[in-house]
N, C-alpha and C. Protein backbone atom coordinates (compact mmCIF):
# COMPACT_ATOMS: atom_id res chain seq x y z
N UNK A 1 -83.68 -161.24 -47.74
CA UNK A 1 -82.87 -160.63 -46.70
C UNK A 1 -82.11 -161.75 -45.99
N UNK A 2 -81.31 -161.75 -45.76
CA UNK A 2 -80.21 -162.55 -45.30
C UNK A 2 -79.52 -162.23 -43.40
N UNK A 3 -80.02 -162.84 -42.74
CA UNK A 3 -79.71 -162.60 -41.44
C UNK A 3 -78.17 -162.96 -41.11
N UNK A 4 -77.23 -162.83 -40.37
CA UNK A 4 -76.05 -163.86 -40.06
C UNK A 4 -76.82 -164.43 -38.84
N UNK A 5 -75.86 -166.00 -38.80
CA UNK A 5 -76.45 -167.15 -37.38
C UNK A 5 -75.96 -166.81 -36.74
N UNK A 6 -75.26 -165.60 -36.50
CA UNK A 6 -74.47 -165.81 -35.11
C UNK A 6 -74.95 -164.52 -34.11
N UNK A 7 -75.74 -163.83 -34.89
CA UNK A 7 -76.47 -162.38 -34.87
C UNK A 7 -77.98 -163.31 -34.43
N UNK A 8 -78.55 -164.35 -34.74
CA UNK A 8 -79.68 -165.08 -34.29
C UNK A 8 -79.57 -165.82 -33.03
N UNK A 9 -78.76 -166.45 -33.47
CA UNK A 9 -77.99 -167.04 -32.40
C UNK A 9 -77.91 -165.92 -30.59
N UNK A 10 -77.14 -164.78 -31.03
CA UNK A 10 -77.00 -164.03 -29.98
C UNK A 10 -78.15 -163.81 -29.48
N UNK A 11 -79.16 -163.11 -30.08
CA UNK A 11 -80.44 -163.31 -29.85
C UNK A 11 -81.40 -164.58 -29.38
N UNK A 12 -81.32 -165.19 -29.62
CA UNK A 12 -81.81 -166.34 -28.66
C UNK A 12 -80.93 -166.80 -27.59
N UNK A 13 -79.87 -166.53 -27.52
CA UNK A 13 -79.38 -166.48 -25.99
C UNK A 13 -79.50 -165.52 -25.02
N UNK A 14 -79.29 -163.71 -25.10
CA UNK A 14 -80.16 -163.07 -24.82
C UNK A 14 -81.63 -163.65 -24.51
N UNK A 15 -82.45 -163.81 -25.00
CA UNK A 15 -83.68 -163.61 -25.12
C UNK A 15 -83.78 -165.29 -23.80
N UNK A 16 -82.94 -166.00 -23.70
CA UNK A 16 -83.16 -166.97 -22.96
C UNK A 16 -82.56 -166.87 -21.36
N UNK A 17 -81.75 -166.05 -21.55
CA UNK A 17 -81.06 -165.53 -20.02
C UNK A 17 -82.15 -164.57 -19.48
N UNK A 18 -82.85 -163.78 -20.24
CA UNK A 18 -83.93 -163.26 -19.46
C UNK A 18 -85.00 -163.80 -19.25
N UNK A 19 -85.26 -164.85 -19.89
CA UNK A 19 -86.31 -166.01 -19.12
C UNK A 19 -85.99 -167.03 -18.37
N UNK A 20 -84.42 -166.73 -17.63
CA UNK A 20 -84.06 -167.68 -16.68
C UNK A 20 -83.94 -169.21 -17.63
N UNK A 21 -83.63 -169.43 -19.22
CA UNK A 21 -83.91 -170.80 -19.48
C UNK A 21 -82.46 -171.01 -19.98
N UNK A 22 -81.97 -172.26 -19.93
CA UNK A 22 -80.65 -172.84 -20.57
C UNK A 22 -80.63 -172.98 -21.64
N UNK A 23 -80.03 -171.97 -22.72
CA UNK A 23 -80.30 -172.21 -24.09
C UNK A 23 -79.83 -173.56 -24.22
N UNK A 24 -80.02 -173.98 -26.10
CA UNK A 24 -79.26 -175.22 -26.30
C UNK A 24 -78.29 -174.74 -27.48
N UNK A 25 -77.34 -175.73 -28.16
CA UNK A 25 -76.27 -175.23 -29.04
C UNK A 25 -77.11 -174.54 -30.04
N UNK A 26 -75.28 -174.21 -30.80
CA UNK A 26 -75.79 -173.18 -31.79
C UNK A 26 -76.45 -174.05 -33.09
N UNK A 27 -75.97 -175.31 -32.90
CA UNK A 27 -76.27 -176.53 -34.05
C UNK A 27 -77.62 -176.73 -33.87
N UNK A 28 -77.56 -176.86 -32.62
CA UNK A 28 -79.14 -177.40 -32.17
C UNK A 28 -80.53 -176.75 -32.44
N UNK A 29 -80.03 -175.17 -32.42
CA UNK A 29 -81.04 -174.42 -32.53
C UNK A 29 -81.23 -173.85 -33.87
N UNK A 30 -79.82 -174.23 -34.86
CA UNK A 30 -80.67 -173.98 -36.21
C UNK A 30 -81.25 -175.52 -36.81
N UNK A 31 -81.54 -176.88 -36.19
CA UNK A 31 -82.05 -177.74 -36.19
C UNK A 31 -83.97 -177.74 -36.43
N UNK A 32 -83.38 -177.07 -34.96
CA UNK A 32 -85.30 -176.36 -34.53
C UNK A 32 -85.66 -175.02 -35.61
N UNK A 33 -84.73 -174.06 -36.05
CA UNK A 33 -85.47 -173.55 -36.83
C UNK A 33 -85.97 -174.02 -38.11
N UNK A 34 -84.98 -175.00 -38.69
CA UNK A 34 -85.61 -175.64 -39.87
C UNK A 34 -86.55 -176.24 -39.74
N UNK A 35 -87.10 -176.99 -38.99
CA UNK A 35 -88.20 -177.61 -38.50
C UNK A 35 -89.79 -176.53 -38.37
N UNK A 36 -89.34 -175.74 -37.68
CA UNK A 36 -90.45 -174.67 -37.66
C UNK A 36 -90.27 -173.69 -38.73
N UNK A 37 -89.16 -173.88 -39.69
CA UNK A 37 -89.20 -172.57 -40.58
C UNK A 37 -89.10 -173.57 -41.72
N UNK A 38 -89.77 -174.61 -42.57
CA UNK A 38 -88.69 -175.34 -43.58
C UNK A 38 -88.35 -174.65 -44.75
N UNK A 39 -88.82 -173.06 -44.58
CA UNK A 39 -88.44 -172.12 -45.94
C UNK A 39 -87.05 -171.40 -46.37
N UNK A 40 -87.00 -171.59 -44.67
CA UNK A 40 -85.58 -170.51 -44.27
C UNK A 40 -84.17 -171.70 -44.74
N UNK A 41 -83.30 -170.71 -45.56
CA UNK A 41 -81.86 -171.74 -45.89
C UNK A 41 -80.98 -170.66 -45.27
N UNK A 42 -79.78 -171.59 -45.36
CA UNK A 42 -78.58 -171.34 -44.86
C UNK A 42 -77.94 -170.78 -46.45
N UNK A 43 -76.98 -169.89 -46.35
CA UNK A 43 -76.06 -169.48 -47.63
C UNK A 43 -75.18 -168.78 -46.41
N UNK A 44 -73.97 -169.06 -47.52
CA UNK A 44 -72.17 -168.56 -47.12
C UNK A 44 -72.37 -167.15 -48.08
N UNK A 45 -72.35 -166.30 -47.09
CA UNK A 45 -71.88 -164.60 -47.29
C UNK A 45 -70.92 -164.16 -47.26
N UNK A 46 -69.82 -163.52 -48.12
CA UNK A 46 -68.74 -162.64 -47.92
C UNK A 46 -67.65 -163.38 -48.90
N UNK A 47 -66.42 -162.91 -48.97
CA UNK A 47 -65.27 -162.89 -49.69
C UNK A 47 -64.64 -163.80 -49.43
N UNK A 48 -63.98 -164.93 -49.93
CA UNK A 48 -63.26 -166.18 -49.96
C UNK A 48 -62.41 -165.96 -48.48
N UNK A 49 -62.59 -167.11 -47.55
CA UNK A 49 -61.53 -166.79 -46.39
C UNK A 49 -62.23 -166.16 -45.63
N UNK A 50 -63.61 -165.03 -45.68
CA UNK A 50 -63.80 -164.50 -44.96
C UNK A 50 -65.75 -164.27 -44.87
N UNK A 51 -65.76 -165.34 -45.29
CA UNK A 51 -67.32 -165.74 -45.56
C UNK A 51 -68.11 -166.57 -44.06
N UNK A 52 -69.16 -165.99 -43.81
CA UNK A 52 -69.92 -166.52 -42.33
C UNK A 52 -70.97 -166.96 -43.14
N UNK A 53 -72.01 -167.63 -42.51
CA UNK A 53 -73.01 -168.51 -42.48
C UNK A 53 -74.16 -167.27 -42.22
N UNK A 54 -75.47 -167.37 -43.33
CA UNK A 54 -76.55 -166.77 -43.07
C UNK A 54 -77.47 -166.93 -43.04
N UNK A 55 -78.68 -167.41 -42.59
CA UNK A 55 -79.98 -167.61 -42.84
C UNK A 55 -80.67 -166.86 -43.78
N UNK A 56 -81.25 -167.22 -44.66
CA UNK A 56 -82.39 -166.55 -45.98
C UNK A 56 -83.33 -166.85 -45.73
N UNK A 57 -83.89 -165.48 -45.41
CA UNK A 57 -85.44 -165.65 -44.93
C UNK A 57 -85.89 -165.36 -43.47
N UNK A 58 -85.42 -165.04 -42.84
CA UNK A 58 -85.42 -164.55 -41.87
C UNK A 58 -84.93 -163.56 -41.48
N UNK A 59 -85.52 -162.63 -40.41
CA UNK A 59 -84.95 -161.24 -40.25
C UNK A 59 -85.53 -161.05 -38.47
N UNK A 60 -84.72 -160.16 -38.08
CA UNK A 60 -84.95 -159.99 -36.55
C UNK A 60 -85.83 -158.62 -36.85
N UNK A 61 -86.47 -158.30 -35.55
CA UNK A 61 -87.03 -157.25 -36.05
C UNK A 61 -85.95 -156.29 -35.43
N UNK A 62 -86.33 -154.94 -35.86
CA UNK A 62 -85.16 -153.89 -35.67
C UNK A 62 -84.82 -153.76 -34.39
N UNK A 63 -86.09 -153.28 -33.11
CA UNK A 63 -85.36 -153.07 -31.63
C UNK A 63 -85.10 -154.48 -30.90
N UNK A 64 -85.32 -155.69 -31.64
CA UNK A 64 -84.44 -157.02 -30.80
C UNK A 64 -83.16 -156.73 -31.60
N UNK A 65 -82.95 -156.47 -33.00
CA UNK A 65 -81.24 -156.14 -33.33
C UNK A 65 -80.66 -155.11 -32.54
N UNK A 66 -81.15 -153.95 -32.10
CA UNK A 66 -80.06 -153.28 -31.44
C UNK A 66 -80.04 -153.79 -30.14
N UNK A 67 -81.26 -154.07 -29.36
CA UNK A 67 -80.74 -154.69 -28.13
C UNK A 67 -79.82 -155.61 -28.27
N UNK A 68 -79.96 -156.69 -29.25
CA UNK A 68 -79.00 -157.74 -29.33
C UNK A 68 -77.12 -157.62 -29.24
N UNK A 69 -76.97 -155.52 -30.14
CA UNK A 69 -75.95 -155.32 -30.34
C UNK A 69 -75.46 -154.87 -29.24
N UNK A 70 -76.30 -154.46 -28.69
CA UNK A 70 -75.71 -153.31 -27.57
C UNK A 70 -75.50 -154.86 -26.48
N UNK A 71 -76.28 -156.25 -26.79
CA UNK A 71 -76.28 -157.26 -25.78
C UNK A 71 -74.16 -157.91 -25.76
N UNK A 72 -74.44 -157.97 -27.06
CA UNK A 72 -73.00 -158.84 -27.60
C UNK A 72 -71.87 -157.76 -27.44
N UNK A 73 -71.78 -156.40 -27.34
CA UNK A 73 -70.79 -155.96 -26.65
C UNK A 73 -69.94 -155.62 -25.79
């Protein structure tokens, strides 16, 4: 299963504004996940020109994804 970083990403910023904490970058924090995850890779998803960055191996669970969606709109 293939997550996008920017869909993780949102989610750990969420998830850090409600604990009052200063997230850190978006670089930074897929730094720390490799470190605590060394299973999880990165792969380019989608159609030439229009391809984002995804994590493999990781998955949000379902009610942090919709909060997340309903967060980023």
């Amino acid at each position: 299963m293939a997550t996008p970083r920017s869909l993780v990403y949102a989610a750990y910023q969420m998830l850090c504004e409600k604990a009052n904490v200063e997230p850190i970058g978006q670089s930074g924090l897929g730094k720390l996940l490799k470190i605590a995850f060394p299973t999880v890779a990165t792969k380019r998803l989608g159609v030439r020109g229009y391809s984002k960055y995804h994590y493999v191996g990781i998955t949000l669970k379902p009610e942090l994804k919709e909060m997340v969606m309903n967060y980023v709109r």
